[in-house]
Protein backbone atom coordinates (compact mmCIF):
# COMPACT_ATOMS: atom_id res chain seq x y z
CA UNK A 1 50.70 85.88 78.55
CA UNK A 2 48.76 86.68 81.51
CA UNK A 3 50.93 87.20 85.02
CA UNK A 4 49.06 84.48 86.59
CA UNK A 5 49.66 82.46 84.04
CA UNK A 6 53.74 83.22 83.67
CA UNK A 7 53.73 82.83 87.61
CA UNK A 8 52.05 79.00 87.16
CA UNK A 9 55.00 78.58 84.24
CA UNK A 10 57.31 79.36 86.17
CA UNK A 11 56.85 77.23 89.04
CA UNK A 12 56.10 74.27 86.56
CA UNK A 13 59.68 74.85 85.14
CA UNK A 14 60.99 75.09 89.15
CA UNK A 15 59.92 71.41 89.87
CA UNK A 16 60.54 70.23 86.53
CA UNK A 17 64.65 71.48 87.33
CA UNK A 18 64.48 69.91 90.26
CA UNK A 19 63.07 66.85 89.89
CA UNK A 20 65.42 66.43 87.20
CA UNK A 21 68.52 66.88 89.00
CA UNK A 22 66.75 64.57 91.76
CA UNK A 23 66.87 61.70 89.10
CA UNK A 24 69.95 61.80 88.56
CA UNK A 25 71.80 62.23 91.95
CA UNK A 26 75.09 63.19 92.89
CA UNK A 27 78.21 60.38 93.12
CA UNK A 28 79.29 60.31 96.61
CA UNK A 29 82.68 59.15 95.38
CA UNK A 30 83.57 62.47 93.68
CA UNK A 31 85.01 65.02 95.84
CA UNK A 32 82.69 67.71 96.53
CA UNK A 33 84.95 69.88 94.01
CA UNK A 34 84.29 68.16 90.88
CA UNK A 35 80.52 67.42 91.82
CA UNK A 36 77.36 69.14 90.36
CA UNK A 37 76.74 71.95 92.28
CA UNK A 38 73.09 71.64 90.88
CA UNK A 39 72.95 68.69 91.66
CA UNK A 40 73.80 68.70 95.05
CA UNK A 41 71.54 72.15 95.44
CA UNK A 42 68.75 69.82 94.51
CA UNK A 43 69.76 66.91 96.47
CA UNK A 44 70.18 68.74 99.78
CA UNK A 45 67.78 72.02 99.12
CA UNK A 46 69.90 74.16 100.18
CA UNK A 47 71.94 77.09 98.38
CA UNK A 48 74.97 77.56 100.20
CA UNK A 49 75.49 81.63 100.00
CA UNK A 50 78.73 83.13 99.92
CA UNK A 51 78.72 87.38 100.83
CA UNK A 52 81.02 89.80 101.24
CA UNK A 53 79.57 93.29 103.30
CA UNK A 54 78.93 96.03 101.13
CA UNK A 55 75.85 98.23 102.44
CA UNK A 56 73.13 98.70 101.73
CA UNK A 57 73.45 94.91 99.78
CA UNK A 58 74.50 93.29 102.61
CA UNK A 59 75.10 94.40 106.12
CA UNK A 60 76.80 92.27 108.87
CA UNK A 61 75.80 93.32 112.53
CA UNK A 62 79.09 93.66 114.31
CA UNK A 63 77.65 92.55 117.76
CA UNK A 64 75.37 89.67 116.28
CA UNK A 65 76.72 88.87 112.89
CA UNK A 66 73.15 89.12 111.63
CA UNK A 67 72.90 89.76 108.01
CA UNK A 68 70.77 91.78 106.55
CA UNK A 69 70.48 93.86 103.32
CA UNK A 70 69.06 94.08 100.08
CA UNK A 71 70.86 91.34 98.64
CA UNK A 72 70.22 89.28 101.13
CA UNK A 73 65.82 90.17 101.31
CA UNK A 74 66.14 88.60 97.89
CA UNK A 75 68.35 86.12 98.23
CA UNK A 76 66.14 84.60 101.05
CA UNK A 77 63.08 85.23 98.79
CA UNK A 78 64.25 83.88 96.03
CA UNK A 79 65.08 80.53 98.39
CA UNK A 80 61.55 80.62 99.45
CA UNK A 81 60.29 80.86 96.17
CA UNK A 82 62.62 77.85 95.35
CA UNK A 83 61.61 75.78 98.44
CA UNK A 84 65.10 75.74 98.98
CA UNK A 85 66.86 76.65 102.30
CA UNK A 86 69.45 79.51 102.14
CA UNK A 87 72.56 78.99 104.36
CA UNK A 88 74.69 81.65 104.47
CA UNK A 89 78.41 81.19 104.73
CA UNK A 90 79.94 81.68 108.24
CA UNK A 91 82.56 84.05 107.20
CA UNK A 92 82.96 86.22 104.30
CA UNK A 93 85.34 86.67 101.03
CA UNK A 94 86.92 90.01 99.31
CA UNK A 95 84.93 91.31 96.71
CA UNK A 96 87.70 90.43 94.63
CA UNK A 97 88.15 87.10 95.27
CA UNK A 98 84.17 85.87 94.60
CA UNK A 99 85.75 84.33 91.70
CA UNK A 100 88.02 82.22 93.28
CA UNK A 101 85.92 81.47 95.94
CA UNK A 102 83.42 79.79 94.04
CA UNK A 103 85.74 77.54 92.30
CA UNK A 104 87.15 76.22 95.34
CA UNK A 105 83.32 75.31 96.09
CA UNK A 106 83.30 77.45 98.96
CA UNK A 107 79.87 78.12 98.64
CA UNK A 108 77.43 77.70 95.83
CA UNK A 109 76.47 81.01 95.19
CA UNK A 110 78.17 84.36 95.61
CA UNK A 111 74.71 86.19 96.59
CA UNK A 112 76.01 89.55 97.22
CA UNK A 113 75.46 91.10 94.06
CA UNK A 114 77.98 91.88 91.60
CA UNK A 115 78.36 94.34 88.62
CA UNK A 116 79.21 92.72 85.78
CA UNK A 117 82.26 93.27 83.21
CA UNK A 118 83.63 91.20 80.27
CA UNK A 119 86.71 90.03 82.34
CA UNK A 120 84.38 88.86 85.40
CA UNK A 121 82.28 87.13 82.65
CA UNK A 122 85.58 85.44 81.51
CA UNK A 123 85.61 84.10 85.62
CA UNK A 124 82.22 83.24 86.69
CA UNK A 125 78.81 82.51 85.23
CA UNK A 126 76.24 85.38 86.11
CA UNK A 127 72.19 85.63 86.47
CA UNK A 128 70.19 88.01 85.19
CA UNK A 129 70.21 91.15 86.99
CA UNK A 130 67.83 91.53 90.52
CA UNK A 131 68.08 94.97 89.93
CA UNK A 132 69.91 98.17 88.37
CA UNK A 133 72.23 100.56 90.29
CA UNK A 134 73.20 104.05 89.29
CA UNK A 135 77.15 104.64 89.42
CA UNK A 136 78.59 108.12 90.51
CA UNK A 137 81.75 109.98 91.04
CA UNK A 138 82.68 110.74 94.86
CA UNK A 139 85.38 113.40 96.00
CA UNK A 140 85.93 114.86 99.28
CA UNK A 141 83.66 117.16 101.12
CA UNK A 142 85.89 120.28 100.75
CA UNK A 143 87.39 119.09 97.26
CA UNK A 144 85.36 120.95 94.32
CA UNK A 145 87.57 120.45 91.80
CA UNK A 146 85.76 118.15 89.58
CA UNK A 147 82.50 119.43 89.15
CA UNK A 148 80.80 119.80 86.03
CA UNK A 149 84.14 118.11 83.98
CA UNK A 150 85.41 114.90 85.35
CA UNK A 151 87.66 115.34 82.87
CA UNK A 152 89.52 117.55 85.38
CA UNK A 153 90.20 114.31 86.68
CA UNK A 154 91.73 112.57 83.99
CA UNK A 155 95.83 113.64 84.92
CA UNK A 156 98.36 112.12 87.07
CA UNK A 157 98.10 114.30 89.66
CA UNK A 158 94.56 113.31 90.93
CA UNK A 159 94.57 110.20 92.55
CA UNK A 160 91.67 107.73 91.75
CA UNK A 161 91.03 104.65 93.78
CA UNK A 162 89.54 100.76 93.56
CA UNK A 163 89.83 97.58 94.71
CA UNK A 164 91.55 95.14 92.92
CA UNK A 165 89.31 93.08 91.17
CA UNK A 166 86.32 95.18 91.77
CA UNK A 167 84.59 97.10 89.79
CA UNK A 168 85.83 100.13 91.43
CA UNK A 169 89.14 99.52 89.85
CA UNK A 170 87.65 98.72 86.58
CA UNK A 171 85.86 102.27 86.40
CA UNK A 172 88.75 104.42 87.41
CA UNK A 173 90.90 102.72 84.68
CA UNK A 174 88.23 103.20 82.48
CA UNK A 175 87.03 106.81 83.07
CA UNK A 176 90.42 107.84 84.19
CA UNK A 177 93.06 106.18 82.42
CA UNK A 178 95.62 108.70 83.05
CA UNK A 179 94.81 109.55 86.57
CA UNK A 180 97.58 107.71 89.16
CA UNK A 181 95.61 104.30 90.39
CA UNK A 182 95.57 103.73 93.84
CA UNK A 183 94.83 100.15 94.43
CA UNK A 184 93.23 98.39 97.82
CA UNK A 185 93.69 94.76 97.94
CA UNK A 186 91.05 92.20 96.86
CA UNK A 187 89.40 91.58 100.66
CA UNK A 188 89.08 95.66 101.42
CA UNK A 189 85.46 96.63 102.08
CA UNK A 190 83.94 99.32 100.46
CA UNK A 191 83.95 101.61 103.28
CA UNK A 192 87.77 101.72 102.60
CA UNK A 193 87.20 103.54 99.25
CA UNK A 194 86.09 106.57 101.54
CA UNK A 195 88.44 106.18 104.35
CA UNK A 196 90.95 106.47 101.55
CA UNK A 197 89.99 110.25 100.45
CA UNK A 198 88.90 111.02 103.82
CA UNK A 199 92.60 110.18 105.04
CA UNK A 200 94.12 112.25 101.68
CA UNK A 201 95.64 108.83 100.19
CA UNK A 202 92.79 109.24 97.44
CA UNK A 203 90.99 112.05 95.66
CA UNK A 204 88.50 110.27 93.72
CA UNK A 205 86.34 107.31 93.54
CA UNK A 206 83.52 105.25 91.66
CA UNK A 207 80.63 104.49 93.72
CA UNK A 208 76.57 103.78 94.43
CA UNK A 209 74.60 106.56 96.58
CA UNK A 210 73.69 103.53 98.69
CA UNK A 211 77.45 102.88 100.10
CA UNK A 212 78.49 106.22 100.39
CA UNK A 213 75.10 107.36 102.30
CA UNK A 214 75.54 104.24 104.92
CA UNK A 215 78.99 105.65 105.52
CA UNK A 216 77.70 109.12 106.16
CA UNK A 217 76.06 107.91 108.61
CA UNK A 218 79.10 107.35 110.98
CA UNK A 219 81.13 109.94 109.38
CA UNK A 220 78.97 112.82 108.11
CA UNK A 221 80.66 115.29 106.27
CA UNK A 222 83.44 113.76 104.52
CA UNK A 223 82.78 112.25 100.95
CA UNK A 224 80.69 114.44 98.59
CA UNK A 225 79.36 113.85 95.38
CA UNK A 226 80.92 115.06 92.27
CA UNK A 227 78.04 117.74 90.99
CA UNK A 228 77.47 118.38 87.62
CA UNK A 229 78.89 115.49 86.12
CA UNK A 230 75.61 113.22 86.42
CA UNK A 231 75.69 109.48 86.87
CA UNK A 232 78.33 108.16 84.70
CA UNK A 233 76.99 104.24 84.40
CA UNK A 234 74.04 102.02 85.19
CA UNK A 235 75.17 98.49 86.54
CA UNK A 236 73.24 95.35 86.59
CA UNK A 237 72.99 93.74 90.15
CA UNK A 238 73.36 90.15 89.06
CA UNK A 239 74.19 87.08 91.25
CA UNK A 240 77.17 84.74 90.06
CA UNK A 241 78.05 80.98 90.22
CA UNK A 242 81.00 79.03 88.99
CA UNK A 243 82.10 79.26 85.79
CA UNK A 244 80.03 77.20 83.47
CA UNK A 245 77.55 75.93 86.18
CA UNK A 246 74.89 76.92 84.14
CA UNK A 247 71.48 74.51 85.13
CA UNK A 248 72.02 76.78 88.83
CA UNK A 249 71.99 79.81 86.85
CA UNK A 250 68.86 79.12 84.97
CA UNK A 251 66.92 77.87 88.30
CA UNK A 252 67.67 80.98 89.77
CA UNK A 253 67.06 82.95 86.69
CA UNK A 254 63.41 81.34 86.66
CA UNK A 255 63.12 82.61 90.08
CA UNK A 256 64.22 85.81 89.49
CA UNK A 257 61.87 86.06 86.58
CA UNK A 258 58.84 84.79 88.86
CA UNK A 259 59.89 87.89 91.87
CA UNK A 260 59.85 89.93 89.19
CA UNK A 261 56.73 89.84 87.76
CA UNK A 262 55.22 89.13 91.38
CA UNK A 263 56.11 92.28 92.09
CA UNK A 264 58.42 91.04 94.79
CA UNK A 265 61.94 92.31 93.88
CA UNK A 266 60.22 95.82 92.94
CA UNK A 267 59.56 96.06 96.75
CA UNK A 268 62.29 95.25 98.14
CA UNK A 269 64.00 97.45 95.69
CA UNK A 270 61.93 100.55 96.63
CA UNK A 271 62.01 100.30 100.77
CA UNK A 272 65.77 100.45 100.78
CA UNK A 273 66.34 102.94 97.78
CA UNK A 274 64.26 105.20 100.24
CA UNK A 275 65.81 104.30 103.00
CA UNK A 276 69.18 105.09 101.57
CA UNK A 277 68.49 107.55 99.19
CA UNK A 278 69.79 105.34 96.74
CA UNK A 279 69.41 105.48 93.16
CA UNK A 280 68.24 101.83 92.89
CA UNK A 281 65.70 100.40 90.28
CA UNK A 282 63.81 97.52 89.81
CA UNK A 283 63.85 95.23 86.49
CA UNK A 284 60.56 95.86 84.51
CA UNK A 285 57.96 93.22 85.07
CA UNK A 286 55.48 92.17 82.75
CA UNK A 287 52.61 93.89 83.69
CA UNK A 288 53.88 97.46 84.23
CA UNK A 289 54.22 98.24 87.84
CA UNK A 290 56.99 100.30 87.70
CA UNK A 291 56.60 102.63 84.57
């Protein structure tokens, strides 16, 4: 099928979701809890968006409280391309506790993205990816230990850390199973990771280029990559909702679909992988702009 012509599909199927869900209109005598959240999406256009900082995805302004971000460029153009509005919560949640977050209908959306695993799938209900990140293994600036085995690593005398419920946890149980955990609580930010080996309470950590570059910027020469070990997993960056709130899920899905193939996402993608030096890449869109 011809771009144009998946780009006219896809908006068909937009209004045809949200018409739908227009017919049939939320109960005001539920509590907000137990209502639709599609339905109410469609009722009041808006996506409420629930974040938690984690540059380059999103960036809070400490002075303003602007938000900016990758996350948050498509987030916004994926509202636009929804002709819904995006409001963004007031305050944000732990990475670890998106989960919980959205089923206390907190927000409608948790639109900083999130890598998913099989026990997050068991919490929320994910979209399709926005875009791909490239995992790596960070150590500190003077600490050369672990190049070109990371299996050096793997022993109880090297100290890995993650946030619980993050997938920073996940990978050091994974790749380092016998390496002593150290474990942040659910609502640390990701700059903690590296405050954690730059303080020598942590020797090793899972990581995008992205977050560790934005804190070089305030801290230059303390976190270093692990060399000779390559990347050591490609995540999806996918959006979540509730658990089982799955007409929201496909609306968005049908607008990440439409980005995609606009060529949209792919630029957004590319400005801040350059600007960060982050190994970032864009889903493949149907007619081959990003071979």
């Amino acid at each position: 099928m011809r771009p144009y012509l998946l780009t006219l599909a896809a908006a068909v199927i937009i209004s045809w979701f949200l018409m739908q869900a227009a017919q049939n209109p939320v109960h005001h005598g539920t509590s907000s809890v137990n209502e639709a959240v599609f339905q109410r999406v469609a009722a009041t256009k808006t996506i409420r968006c629930g974040y938690f900082t984690w540059p380059p995805y999103i960036t809070k302004d400490p002075n303003t409280g602007k938000l900016s971000g990758i996350n948050y460029d498509i987030m916004e153009a994926i509202g636009k391309n929804l002709g819904l509005k995006i409001e963004w919560a007031a305050a944000e949640v732990g990475v670890g506790d998106a989960a919980a977050a959205l089923e206390a209908d907190k927000f409608d959306v948790m639109c900083a993205s999130i890598w998913v695993s099989p026990g997050r799938g068991r919490a929320m209900t994910f979209t399709n990816p926005t875009f791909y990140s490239d995992v790596f293994a960070f150590a500190r600036a003077d600490d050369t230990r672990f190049d070109g085995d990371l299996g050096k690593a793997n022993n109880s005398s090297i100290r890995v850390v993650g946030i619980d419920g993050d997938y920073s946890a996940d990978m050091a149980l994974e790749k380092l199973p016998n390496a002593t955990p150290v474990l942040l609580p659910s609502i640390s930010s990701g700059s903690e990771l590296m405050l954690q080996l730059a303080s020598n309470k942590a020797d090793i950590f899972f990581s995008d280029k992205g977050l560790v570059n934005d804190f070089a910027k305030t801290n230059p020469g303390k976190i270093r990559l692990v060399e000779g070990v390559g990347m050591v997993r490609v995540y999806g960056e996918s959006l979540a909702v509730r658990l089982g709130e799955y007409k929201l899920r496909d609306l968005i899905n049908i607008s990440i679909l439409q980005l995609t193939n606009d060529g949209v996402i792919e630029k957004i993608v590319r400005q801040y992988a350059k600007k960060y030096d982050a190994d970032m890449n864009p889903p493949q869109n149907a007619v081959g702009r990003n071979k």
